[in-house]
Protein backbone atom coordinates (compact mmCIF):
# COMPACT_ATOMS: atom_id res chain seq x y z
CA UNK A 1 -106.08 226.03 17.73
CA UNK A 2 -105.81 222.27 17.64
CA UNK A 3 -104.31 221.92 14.58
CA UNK A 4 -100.66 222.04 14.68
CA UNK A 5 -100.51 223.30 11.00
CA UNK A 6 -103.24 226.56 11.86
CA UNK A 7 -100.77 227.29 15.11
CA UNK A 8 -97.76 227.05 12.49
CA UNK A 9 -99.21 229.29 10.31
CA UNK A 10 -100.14 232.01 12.80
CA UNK A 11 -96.04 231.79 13.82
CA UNK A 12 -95.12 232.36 10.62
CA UNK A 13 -97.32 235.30 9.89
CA UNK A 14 -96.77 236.84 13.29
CA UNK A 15 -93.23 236.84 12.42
CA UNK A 16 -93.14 238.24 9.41
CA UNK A 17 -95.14 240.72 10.92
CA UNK A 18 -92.31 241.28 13.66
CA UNK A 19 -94.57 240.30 15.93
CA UNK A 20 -94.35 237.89 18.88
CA UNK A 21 -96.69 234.54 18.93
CA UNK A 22 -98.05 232.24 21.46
CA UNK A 23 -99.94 229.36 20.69
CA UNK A 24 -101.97 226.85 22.16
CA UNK A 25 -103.64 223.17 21.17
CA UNK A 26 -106.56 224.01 23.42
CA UNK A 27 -108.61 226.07 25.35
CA UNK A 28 -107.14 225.16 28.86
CA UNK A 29 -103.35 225.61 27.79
CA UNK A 30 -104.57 229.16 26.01
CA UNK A 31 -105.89 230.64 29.14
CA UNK A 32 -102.26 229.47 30.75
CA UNK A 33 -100.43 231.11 28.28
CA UNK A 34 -102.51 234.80 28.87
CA UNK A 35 -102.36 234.26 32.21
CA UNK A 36 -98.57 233.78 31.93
CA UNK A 37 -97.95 235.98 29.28
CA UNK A 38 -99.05 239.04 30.99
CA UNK A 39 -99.58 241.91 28.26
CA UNK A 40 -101.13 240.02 24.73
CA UNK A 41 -102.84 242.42 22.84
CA UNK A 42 -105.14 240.57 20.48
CA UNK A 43 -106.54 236.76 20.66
CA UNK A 44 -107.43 234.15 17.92
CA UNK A 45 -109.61 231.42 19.40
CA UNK A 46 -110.48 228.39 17.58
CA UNK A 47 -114.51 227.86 18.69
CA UNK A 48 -114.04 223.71 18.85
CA UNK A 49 -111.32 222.31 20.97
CA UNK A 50 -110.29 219.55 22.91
CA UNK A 51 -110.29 219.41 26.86
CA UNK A 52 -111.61 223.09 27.36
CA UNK A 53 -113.46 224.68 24.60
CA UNK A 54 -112.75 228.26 22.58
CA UNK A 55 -116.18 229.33 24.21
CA UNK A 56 -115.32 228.50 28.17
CA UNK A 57 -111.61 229.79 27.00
CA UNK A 58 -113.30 232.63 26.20
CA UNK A 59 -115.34 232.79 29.45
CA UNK A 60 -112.50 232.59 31.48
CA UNK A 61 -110.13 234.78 29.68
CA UNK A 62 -112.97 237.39 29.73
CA UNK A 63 -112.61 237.13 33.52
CA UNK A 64 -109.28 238.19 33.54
CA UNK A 65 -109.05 240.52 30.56
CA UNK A 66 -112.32 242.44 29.37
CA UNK A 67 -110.81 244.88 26.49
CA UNK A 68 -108.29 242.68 24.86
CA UNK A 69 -109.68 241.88 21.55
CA UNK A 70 -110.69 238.71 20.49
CA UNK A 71 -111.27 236.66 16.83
CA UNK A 72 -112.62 233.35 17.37
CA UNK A 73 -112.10 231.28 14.64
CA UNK A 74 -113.98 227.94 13.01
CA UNK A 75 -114.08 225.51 10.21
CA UNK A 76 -117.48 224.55 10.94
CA UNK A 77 -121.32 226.18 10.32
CA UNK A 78 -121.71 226.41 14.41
CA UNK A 79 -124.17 230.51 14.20
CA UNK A 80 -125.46 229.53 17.79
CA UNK A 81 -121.64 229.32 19.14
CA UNK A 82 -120.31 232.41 17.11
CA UNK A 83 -123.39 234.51 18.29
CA UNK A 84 -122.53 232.76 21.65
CA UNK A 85 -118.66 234.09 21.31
CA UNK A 86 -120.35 237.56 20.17
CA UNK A 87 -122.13 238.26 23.17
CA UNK A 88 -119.21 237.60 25.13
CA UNK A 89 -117.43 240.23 23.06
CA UNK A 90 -115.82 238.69 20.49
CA UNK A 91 -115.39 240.96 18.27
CA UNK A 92 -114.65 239.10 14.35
CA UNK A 93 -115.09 235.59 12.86
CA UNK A 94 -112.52 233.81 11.16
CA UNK A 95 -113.80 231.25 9.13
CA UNK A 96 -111.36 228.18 7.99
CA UNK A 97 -110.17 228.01 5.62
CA UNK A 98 -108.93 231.90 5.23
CA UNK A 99 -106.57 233.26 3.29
CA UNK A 100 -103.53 234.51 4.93
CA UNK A 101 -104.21 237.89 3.72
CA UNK A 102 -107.12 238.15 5.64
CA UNK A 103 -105.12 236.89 8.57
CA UNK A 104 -102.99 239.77 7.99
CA UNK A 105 -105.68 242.26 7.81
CA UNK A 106 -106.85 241.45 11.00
CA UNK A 107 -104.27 241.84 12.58
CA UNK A 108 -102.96 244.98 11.01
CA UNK A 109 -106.61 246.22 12.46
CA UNK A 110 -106.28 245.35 15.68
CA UNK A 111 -102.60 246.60 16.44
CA UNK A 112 -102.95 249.97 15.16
């Protein structure tokens, strides 16, 4: 996500989770980070970013990683994009603002 607060949040959460977190301010340092990271087993990707978008982050990290699931996430009313991240097997929608319980059910979903 580009906002530094979102990425903050999803930290905090993770952690209190005992889970591990890595962020990302856009779509070209998130496919980086997977590609570094090696074994992530779910992905929240913010649909509007700077330099590369959530959509061609998505593209690309499909490329290298089919199954892993993926939430893309926006603050906007952007249907043609979402169905866009659908087809392209994303499997929920986050809508900003969310409530961090929500945050925590998806995960809790996801890493059973």
């Amino acid at each position: 996500d580009d906002d530094e607060s979102i990425r903050t949040l999803f930290e905090c959460v993770t952690e209190d989770l005992g889970l591990q977190c890595v962020t990302a301010s856009d779509g070209d340092e998130a496919v980086k980070k997977f590609k570094e990271a090696g074994d992530i087993g779910l992905i929240f990707l913010d649909i509007k970013m700077p330099r590369v978008s959530g959509i061609e982050a998505l593209r690309q990290l499909r490329q290298i990683d089919r199954h892993v699931p993926v939430t893309v996430m926006t603050g906007f009313s952007v249907d043609d994009l979402v169905d866009e991240a659908k087809s392209m097997g994303a499997q929920e929608v986050l809508y900003k603002p969310f409530d961090v319980e929500i945050l925590e059910e998806l995960i809790h979903r996801w890493i059973k």
